[in-house]
N, C-alpha and C. Protein backbone atom coordinates (compact mmCIF):
# COMPACT_ATOMS: atom_id res chain seq x y z
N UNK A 1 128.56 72.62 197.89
CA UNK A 1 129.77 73.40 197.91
C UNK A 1 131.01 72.51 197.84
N UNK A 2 130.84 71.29 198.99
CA UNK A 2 132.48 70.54 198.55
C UNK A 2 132.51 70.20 196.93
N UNK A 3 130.85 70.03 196.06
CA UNK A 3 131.17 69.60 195.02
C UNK A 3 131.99 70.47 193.93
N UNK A 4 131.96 71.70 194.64
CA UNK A 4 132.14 72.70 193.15
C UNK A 4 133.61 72.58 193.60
N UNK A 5 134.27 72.45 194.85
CA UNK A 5 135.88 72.53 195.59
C UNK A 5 136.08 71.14 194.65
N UNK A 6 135.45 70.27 194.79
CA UNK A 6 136.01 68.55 194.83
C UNK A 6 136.48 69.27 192.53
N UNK A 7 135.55 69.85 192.05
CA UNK A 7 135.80 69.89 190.34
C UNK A 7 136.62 70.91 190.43
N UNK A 8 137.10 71.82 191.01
CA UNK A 8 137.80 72.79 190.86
C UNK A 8 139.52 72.20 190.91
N UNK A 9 139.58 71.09 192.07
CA UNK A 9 140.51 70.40 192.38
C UNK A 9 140.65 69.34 191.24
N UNK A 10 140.04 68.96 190.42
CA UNK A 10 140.40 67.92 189.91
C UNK A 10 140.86 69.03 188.01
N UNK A 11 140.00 69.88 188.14
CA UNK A 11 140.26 70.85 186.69
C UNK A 11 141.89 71.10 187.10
N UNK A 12 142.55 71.85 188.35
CA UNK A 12 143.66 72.37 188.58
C UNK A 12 144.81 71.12 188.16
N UNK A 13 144.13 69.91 188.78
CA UNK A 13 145.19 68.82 188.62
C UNK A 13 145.55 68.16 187.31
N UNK A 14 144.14 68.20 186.46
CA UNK A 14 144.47 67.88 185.02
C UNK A 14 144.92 68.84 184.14
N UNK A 15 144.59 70.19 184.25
CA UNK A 15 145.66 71.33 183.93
C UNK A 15 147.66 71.55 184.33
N UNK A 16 148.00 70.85 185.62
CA UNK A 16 148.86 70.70 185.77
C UNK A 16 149.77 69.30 185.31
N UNK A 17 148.81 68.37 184.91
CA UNK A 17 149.38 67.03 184.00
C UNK A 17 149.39 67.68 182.26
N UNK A 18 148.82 68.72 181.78
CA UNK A 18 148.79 69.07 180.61
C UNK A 18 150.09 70.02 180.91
N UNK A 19 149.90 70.86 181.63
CA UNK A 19 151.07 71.61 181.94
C UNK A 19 152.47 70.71 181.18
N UNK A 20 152.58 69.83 182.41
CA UNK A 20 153.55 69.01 182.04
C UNK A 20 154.38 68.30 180.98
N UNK A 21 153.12 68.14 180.48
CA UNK A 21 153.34 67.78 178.38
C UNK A 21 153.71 68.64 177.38
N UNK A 22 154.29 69.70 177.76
CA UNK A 22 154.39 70.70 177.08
C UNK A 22 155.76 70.45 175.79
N UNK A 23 156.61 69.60 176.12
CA UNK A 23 157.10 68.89 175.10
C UNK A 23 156.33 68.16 173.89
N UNK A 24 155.77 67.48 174.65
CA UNK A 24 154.60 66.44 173.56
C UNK A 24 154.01 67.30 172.93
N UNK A 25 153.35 68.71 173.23
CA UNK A 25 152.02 69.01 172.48
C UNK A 25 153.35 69.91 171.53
N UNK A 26 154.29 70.18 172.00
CA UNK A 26 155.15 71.11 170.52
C UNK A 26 155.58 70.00 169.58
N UNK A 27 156.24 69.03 170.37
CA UNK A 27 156.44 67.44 169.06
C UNK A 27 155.37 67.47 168.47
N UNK A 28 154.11 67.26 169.04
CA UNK A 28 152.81 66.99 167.75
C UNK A 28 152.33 68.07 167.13
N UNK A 29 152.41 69.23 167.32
CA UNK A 29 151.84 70.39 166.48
C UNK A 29 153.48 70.34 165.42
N UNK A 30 154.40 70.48 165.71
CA UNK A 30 155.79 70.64 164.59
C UNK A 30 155.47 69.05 163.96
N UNK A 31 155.03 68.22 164.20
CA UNK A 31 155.21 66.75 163.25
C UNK A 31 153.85 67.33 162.37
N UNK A 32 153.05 67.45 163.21
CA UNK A 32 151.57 67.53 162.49
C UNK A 32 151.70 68.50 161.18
N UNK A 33 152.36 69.65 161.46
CA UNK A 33 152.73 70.78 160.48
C UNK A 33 153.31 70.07 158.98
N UNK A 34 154.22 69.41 159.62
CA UNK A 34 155.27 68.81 158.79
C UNK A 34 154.61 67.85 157.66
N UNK A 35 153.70 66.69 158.28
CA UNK A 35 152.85 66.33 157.97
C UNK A 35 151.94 66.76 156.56
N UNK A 36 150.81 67.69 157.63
CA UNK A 36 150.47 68.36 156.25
C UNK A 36 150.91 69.06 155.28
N UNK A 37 151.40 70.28 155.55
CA UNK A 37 152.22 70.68 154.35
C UNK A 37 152.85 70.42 153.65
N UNK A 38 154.35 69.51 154.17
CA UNK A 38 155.32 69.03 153.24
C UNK A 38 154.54 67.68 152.87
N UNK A 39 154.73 66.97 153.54
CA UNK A 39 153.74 65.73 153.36
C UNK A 39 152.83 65.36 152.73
N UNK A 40 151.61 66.54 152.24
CA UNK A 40 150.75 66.40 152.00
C UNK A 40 149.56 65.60 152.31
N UNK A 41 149.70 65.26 153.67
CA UNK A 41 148.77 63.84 154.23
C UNK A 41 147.26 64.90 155.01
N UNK A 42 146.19 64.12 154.56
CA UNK A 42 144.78 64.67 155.20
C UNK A 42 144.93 65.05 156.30
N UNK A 43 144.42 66.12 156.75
CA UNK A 43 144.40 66.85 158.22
C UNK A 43 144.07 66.30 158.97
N UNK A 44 142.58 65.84 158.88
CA UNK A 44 141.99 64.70 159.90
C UNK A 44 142.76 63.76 160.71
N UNK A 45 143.20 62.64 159.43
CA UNK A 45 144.06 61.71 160.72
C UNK A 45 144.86 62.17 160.99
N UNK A 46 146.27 63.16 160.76
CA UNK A 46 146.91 63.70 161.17
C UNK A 46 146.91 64.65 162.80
N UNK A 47 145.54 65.09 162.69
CA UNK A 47 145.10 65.60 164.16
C UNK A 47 144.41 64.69 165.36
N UNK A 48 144.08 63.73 164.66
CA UNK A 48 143.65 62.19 165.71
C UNK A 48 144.93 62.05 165.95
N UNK A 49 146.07 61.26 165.41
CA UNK A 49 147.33 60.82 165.92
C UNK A 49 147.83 61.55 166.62
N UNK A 50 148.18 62.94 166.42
CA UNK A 50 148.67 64.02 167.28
C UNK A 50 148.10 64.07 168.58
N UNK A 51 146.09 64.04 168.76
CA UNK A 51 145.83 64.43 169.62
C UNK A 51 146.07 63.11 170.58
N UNK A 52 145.71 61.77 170.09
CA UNK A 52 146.20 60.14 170.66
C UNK A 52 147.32 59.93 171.22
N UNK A 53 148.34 60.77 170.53
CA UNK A 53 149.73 60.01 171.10
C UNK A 53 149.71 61.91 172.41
N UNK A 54 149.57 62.57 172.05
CA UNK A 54 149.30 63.05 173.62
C UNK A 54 148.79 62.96 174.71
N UNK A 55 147.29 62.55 174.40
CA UNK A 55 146.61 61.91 175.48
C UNK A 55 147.13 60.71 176.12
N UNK A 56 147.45 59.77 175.26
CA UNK A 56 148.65 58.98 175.78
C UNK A 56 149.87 59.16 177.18
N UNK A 57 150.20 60.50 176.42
CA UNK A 57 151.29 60.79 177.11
C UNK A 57 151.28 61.12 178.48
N UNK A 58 149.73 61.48 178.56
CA UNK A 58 149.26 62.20 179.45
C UNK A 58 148.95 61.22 180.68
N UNK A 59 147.83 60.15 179.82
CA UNK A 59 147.14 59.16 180.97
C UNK A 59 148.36 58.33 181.48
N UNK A 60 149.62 58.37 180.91
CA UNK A 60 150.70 57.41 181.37
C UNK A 60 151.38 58.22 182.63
N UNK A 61 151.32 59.41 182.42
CA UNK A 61 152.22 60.56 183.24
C UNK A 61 151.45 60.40 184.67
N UNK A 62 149.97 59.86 184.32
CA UNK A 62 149.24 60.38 185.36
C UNK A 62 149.32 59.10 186.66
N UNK A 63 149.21 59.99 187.74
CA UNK A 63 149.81 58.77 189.08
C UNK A 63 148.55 58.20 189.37
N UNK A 64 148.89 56.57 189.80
CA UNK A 64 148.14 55.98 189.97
C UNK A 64 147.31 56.16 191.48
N UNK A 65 145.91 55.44 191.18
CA UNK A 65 145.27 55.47 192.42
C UNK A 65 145.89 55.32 193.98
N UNK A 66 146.42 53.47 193.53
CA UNK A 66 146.70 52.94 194.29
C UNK A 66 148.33 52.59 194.34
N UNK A 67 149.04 52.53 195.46
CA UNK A 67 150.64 52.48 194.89
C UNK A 67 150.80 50.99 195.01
N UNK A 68 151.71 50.59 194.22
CA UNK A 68 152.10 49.03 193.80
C UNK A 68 153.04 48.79 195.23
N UNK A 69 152.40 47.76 195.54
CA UNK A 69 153.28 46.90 197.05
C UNK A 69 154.88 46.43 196.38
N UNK A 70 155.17 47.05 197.74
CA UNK A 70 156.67 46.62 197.37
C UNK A 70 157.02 45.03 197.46
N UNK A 71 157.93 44.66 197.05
CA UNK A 71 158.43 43.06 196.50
C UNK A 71 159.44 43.03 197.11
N UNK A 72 159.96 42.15 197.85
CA UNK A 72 161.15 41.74 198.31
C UNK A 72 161.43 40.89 198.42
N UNK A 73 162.94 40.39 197.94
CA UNK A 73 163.22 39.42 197.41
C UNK A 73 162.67 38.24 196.30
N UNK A 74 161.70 38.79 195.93
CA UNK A 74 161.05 37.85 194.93
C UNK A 74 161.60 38.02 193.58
N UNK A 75 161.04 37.32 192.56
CA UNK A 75 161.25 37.16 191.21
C UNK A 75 160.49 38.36 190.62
């Protein structure tokens, strides 16, 4: 049972980092459009790049494990 809580919690949290991208995924569907049609460029890579530079956007958005020690006074 905690396992099905522990995936339910982690589906809600990566739904709410997609949430978040909701800029990115309209930039890449309006470039992607643009792309093929006017463009005339193959669908394929056109939907790898789109889907890459979101996922991107995504794993960068996403908070880290561990938090970075603070520095003081150093270089």
């Amino acid at each position: 049972m905690a396992y099905l809580m522990e995936a339910r919690a982690r589906v809600r949290s990566f739904y709410e980092l997609v949430k978040g991208q909701r800029l990115a995924w309209s930039c890449a569907v309006i470039v992607g459009l643009f792309l093929v049609f006017i463009g005339h460029v193959p669908f394929f890579p056109v939907l790898a790049g789109c889907l890459l530079a979101v996922t991107l956007s995504i794993v960068r958005s996403n908070p880290r494990l561990k938090p970075k020690p603070v520095v003081r006074g150093g270089r």
